[in-house]
Protein backbone atom coordinates (compact mmCIF):
# COMPACT_ATOMS: atom_id res chain seq x y z
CA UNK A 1 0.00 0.00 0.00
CA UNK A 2 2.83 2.56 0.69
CA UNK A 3 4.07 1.78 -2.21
CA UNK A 4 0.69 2.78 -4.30
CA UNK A 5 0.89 5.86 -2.48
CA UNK A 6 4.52 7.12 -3.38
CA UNK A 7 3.89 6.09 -6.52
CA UNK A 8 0.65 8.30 -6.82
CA UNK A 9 2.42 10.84 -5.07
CA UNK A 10 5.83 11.12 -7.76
CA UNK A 11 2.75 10.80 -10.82
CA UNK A 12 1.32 13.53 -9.45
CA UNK A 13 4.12 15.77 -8.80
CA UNK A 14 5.09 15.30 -12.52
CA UNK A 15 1.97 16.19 -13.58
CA UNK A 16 2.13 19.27 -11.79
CA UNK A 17 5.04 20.43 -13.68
CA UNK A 18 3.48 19.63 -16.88
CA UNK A 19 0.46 21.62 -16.34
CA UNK A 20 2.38 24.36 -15.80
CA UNK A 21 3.41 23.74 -20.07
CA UNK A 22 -0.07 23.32 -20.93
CA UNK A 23 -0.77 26.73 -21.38
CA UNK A 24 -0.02 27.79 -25.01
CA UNK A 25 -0.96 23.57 -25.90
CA UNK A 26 -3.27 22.83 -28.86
CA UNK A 27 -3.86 19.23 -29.88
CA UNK A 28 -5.02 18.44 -33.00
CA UNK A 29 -7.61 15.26 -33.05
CA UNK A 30 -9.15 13.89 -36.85
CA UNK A 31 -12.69 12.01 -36.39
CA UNK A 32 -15.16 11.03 -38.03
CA UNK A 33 -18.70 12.84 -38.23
CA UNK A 34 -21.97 13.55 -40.32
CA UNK A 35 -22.49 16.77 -42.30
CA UNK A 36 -23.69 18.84 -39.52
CA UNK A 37 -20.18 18.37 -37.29
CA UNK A 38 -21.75 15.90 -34.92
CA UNK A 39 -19.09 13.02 -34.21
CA UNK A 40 -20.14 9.26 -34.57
CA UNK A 41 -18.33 9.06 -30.99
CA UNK A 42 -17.59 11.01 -28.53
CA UNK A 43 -13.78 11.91 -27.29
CA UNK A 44 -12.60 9.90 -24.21
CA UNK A 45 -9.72 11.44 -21.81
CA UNK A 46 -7.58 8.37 -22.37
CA UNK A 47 -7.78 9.07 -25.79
CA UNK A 48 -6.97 13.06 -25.78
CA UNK A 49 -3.95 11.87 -22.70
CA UNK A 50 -1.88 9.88 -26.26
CA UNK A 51 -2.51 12.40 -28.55
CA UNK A 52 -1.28 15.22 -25.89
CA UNK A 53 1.90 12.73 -25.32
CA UNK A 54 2.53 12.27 -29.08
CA UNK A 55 1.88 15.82 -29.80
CA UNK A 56 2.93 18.00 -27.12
CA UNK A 57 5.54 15.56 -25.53
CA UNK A 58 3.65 15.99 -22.42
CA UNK A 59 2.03 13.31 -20.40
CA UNK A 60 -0.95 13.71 -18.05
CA UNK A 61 -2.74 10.68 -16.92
CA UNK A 62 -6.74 10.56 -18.11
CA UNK A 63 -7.68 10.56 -14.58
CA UNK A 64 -6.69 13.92 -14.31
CA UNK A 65 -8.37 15.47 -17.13
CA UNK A 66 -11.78 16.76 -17.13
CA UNK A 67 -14.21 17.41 -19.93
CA UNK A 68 -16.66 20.07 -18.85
CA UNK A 69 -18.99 18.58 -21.51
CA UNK A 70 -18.54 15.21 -23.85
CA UNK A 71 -16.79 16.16 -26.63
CA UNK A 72 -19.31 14.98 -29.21
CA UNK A 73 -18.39 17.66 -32.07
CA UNK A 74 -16.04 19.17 -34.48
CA UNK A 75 -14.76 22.51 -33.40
CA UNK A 76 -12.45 23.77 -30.47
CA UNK A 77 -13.11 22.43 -26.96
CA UNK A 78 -11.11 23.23 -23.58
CA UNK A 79 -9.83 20.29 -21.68
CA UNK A 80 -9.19 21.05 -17.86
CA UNK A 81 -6.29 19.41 -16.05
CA UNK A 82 -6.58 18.88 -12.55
CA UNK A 83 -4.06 17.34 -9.88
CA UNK A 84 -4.69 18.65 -6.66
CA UNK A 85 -4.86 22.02 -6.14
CA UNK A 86 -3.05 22.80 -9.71
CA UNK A 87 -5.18 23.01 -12.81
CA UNK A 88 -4.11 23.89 -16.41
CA UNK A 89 -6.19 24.31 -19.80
CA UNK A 90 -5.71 23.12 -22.69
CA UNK A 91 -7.12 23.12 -26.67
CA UNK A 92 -8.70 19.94 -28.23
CA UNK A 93 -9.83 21.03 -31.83
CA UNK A 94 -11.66 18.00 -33.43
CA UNK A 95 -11.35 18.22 -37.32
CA UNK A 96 -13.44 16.18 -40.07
CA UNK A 97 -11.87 13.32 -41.29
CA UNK A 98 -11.82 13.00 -44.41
């Protein structure tokens, strides 16, 4: 168990740091939707946590972002990351896919 917690402990003063770099962070995601910009599925935080690792070289575990609302269209959406008492925002745009 003590264990768990340091490791929850060193994850979370990592993320810290890196919420500190989301600031100016835009991330780029290409889905599939119908003519009016609704997505066939919405955007899960595991899924925006890769493309913010492959993108912005910056990792934050999903359990620390929060969607205000399910990301369900194309467009810009903000992406809240919390760990404790730090919180950073972030860009999502969703674009068509062609």
């Amino acid at each position: 168990k003590a264990t768990n917690e340091a490791e929850v402990e060193i994850r979370e003063k990592l993320t810290e740091k890196q919420i500190e770099m989301l600031k100016e962070v835009k991330i780029v995601l290409h889905k599939k939707g119908n003519e009016k910009g609704h997505l066939f599925e919405k955007i899960h935080p595991e899924e925006i946590s890769i493309a913010l690792k492959e993108q912005a070289r910056i990792e934050i575990n999903p359990e620390f972002l929060a969607i205000e609302k399910p990301i369900k269209e194309i467009g810009e959406h903000t992406v809240i990351a919390k760990v404790g008492k730090n919180r950073g925002e972030f860009k999502v745009v969703v674009e068509a896919e062609n």
